[in-house]
Protein backbone atom coordinates (compact mmCIF):
# COMPACT_ATOMS: atom_id res chain seq x y z
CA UNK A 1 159.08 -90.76 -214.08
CA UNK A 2 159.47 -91.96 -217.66
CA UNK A 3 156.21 -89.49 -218.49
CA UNK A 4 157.59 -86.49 -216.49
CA UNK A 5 160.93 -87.02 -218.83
CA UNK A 6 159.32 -86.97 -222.02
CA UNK A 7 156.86 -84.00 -221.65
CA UNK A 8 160.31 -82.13 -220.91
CA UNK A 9 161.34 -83.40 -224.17
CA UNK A 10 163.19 -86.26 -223.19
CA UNK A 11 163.05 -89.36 -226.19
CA UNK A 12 163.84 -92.60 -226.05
CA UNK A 13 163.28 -93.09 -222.07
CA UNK A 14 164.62 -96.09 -220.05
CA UNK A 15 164.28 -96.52 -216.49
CA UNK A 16 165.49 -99.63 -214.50
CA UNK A 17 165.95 -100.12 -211.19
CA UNK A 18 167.63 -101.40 -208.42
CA UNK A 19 166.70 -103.83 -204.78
CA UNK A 20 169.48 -103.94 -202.14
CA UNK A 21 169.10 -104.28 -198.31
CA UNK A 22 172.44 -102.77 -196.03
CA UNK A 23 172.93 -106.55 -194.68
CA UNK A 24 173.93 -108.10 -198.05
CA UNK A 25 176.15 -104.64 -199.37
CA UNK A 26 175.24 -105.21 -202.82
CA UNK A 27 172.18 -104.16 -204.96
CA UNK A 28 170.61 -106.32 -208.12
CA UNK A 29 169.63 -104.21 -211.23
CA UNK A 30 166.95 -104.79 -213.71
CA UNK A 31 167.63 -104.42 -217.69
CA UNK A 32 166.51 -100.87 -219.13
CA UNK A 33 163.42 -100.93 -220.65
CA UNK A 34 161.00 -98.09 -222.48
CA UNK A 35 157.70 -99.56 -220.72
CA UNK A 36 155.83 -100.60 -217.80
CA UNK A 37 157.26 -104.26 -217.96
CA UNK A 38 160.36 -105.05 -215.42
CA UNK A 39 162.53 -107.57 -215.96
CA UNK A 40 163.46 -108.74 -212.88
CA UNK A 41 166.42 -108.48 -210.48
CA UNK A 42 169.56 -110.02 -212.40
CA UNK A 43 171.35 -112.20 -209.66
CA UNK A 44 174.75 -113.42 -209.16
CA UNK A 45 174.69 -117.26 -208.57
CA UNK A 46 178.37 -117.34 -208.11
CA UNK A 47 178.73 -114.65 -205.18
CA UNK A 48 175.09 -115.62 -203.47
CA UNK A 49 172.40 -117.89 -202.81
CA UNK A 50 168.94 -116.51 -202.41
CA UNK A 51 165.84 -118.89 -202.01
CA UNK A 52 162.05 -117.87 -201.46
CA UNK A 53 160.46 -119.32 -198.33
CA UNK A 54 157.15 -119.48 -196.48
CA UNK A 55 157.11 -116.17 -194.30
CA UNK A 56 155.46 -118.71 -192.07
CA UNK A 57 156.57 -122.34 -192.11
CA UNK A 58 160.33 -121.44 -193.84
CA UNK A 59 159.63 -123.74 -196.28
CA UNK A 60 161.26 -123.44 -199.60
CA UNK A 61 158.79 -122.32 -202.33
CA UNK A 62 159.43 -123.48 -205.96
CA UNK A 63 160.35 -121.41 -208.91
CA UNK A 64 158.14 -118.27 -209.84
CA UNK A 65 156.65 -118.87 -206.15
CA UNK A 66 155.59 -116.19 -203.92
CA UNK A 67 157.40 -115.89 -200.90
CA UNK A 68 159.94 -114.31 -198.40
CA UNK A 69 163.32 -113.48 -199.66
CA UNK A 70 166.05 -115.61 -198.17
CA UNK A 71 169.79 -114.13 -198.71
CA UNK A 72 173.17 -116.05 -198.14
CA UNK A 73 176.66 -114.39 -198.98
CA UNK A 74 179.47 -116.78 -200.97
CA UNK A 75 181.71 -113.93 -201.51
CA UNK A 76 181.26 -112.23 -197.80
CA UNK A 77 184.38 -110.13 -195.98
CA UNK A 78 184.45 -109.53 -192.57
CA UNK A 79 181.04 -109.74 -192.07
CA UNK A 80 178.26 -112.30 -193.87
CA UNK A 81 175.04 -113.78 -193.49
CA UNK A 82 173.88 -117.06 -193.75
CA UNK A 83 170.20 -117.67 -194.82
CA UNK A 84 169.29 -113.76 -193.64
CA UNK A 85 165.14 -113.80 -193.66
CA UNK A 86 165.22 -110.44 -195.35
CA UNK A 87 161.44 -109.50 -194.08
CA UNK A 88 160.51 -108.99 -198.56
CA UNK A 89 157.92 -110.58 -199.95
CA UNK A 90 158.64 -111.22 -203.70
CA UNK A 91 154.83 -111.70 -205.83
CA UNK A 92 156.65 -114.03 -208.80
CA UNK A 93 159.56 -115.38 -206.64
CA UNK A 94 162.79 -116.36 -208.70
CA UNK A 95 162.75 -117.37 -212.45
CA UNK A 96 165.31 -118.96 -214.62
CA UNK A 97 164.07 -118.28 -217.65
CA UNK A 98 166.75 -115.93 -219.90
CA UNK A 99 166.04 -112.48 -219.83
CA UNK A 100 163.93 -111.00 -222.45
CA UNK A 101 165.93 -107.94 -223.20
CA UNK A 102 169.51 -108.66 -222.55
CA UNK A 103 168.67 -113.01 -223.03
CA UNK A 104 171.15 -113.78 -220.25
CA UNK A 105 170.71 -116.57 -218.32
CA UNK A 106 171.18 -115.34 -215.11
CA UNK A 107 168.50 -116.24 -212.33
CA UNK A 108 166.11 -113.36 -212.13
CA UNK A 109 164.12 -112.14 -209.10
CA UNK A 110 160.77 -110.67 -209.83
CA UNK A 111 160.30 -106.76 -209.10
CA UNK A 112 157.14 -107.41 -207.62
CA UNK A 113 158.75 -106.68 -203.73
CA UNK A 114 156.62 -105.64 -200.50
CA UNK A 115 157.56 -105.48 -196.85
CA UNK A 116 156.59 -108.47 -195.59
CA UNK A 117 155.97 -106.14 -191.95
CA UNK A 118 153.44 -104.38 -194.05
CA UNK A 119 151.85 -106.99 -195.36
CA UNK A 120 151.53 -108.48 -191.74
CA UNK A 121 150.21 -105.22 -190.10
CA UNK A 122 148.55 -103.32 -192.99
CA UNK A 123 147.59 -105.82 -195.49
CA UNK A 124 143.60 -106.21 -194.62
CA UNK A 125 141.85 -103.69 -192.66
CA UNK A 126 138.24 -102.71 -192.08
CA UNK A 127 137.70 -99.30 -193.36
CA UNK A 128 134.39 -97.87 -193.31
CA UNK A 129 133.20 -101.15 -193.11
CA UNK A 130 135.00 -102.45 -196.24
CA UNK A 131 137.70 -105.15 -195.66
CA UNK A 132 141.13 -103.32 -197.59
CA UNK A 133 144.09 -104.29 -198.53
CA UNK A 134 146.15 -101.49 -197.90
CA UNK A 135 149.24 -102.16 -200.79
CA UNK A 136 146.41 -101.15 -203.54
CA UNK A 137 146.32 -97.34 -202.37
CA UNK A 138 149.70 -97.69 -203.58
CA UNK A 139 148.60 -98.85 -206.57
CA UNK A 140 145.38 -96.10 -206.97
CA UNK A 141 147.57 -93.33 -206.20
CA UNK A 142 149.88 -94.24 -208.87
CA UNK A 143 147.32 -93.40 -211.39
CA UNK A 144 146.93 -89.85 -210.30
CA UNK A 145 149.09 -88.08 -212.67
CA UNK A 146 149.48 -84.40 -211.07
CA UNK A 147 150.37 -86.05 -207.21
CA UNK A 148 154.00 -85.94 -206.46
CA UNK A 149 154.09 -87.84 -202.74
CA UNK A 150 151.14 -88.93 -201.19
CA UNK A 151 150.39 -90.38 -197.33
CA UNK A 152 147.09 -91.49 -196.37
CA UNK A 153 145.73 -91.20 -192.62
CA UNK A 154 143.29 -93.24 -191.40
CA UNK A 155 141.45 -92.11 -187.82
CA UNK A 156 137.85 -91.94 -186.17
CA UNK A 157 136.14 -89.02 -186.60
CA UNK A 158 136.43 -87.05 -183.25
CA UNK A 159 139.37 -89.36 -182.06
CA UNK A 160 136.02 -91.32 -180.68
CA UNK A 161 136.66 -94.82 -180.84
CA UNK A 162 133.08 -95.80 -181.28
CA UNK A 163 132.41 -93.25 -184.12
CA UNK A 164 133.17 -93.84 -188.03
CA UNK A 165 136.39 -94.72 -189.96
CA UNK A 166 137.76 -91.10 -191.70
CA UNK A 167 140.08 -91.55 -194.50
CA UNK A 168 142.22 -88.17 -195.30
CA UNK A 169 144.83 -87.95 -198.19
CA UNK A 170 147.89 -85.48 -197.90
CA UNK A 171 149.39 -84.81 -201.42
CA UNK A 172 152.14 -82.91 -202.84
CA UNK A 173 151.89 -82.24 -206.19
CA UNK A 174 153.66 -81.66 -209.34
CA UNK A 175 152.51 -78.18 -210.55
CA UNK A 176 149.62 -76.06 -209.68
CA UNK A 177 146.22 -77.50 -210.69
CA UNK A 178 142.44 -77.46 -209.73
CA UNK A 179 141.99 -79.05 -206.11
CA UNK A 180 138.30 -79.72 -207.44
CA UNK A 181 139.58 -82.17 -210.55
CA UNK A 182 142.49 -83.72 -208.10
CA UNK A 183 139.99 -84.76 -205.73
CA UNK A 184 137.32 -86.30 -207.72
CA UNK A 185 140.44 -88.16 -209.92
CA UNK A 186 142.09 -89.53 -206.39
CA UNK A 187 138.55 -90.34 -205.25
CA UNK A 188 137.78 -92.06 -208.41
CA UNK A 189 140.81 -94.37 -208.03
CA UNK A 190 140.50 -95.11 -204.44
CA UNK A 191 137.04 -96.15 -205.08
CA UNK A 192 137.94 -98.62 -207.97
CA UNK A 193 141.06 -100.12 -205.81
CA UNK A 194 139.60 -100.41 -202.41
CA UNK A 195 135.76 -99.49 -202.59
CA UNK A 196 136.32 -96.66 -200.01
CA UNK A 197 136.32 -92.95 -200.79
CA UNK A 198 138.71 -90.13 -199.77
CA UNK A 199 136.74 -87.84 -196.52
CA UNK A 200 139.27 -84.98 -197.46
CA UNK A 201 142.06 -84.56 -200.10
CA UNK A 202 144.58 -82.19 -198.52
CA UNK A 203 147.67 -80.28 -200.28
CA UNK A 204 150.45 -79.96 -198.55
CA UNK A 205 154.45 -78.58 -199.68
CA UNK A 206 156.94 -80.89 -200.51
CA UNK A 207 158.48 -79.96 -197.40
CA UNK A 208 156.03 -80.46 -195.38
CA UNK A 209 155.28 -84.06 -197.02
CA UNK A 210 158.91 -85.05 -196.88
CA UNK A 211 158.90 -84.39 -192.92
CA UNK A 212 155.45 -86.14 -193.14
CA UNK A 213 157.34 -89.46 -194.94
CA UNK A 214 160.15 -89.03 -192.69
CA UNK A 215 161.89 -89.90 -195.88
CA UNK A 216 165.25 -87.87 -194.04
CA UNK A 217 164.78 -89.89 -191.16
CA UNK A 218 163.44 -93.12 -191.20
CA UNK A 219 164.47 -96.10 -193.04
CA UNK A 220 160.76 -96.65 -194.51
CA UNK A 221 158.46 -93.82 -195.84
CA UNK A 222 155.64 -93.75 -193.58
CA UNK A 223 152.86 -93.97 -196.73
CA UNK A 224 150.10 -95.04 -194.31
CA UNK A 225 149.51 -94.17 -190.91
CA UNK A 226 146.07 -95.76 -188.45
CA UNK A 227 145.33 -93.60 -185.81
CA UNK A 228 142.16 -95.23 -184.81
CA UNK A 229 142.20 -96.29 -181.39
CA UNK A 230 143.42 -100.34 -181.64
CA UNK A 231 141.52 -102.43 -179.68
């Protein structure tokens, strides 16, 4: 975002952002900053309590662990929750350290966040015989410059469950450009992340990718969908 800004001519670029969930009515905000480096999630000690647990055992992990996020309301009307399992899982837990832009003191959560569903379901995954973890398309498709929204399908060719993995990209993209160049530079970064290459690189509208996402609809974009045949 910060790059699409200053080719428009936009200077001195900050973006921060935000982490909420609709059970705690509040959102946590990270400091402005001109780079790729997030400061964290400044939190409010004296309105909450938030911990980071083992999404397995519940037990409490220790500063800068990775974890679940656990949220409990001190400053809760009519409704409030009391140790809410949040289903997040924060790489970098909670740190205490002061804040290297603003130097408050406030506890900071790291901006590292991932559904902790998604890790469960999607995390590792054979595709085309090479064990994935899913969260680094994420990652490779972020290095594609030109693609605006991008969802990856994963099905066996034919719809024949004994047949071979097929890995198709949908993208929307940012201006017109050479489908040729696209896919060799989205097949060059799915290769590096997850050692499995694209079987077709499809453009789509941004309508048609927004219905795709169900980003109107749903409360998660859909960024990966399986449709192989589950066992």
């Amino acid at each position: 975002l910060a790059g699409m800004l200053e080719s428009m001519g936009s200077s001195d670029v900050s973006i921060f952002g935000t982490y909420g969930f609709t059970e705690s009515r509040c959102a946590w905000g990270e400091c402005p900053t001109s780079n790729d480096l997030s400061s964290g999630y400044h939190l409010y000690p004296d309105k909450e309590i938030f911990e980071i647990v083992d999404p397995d055992t519940g037990e409490v992990k220790k500063e800068g662990e990775d974890g679940e996020i656990v949220y409990t309301s001190l400053d809760g009307r009519a409704s409030s929750v009391l140790r809410y399992r949040t289903g997040d899982f924060v790489k970098g837990g909670i740190t205490y350290e002061p804040c290297p832009h603003c130097h408050r003191s406030l506890p900071r959560l790291n901006s590292d966040i991932t559904r902790l569903s998604n890790i469960k379901d999607l995390q590792l995954s054979k595709v085309k015989g090479s064990l994935v973890n899913f969260n680094n398309f994420s990652l490779a498709m972020a290095e594609v410059d030109l693609v605006d929204e991008w969802q990856i399908e994963l099905k066996k060719k034919n719809d024949d469950p004994f047949e071979i993995d097929e890995l198709n990209v949908y993208v929307s993209i940012e201006k017109e450009c050479n489908k040729e160049v696209l896919e060799k530079e989205i097949g060059k970064q799915l290769l590096f992340a997850t050692e499995v290459t694209p079987n077709e690189v499809i453009i789509v509208s941004r309508e048609d990718m927004v219905d795709r996402l169900e980003i109107e609809t749903a409360n998660k974009e859909k960024r990966i969908i399986d449709n192989r045949p589950k066992d």
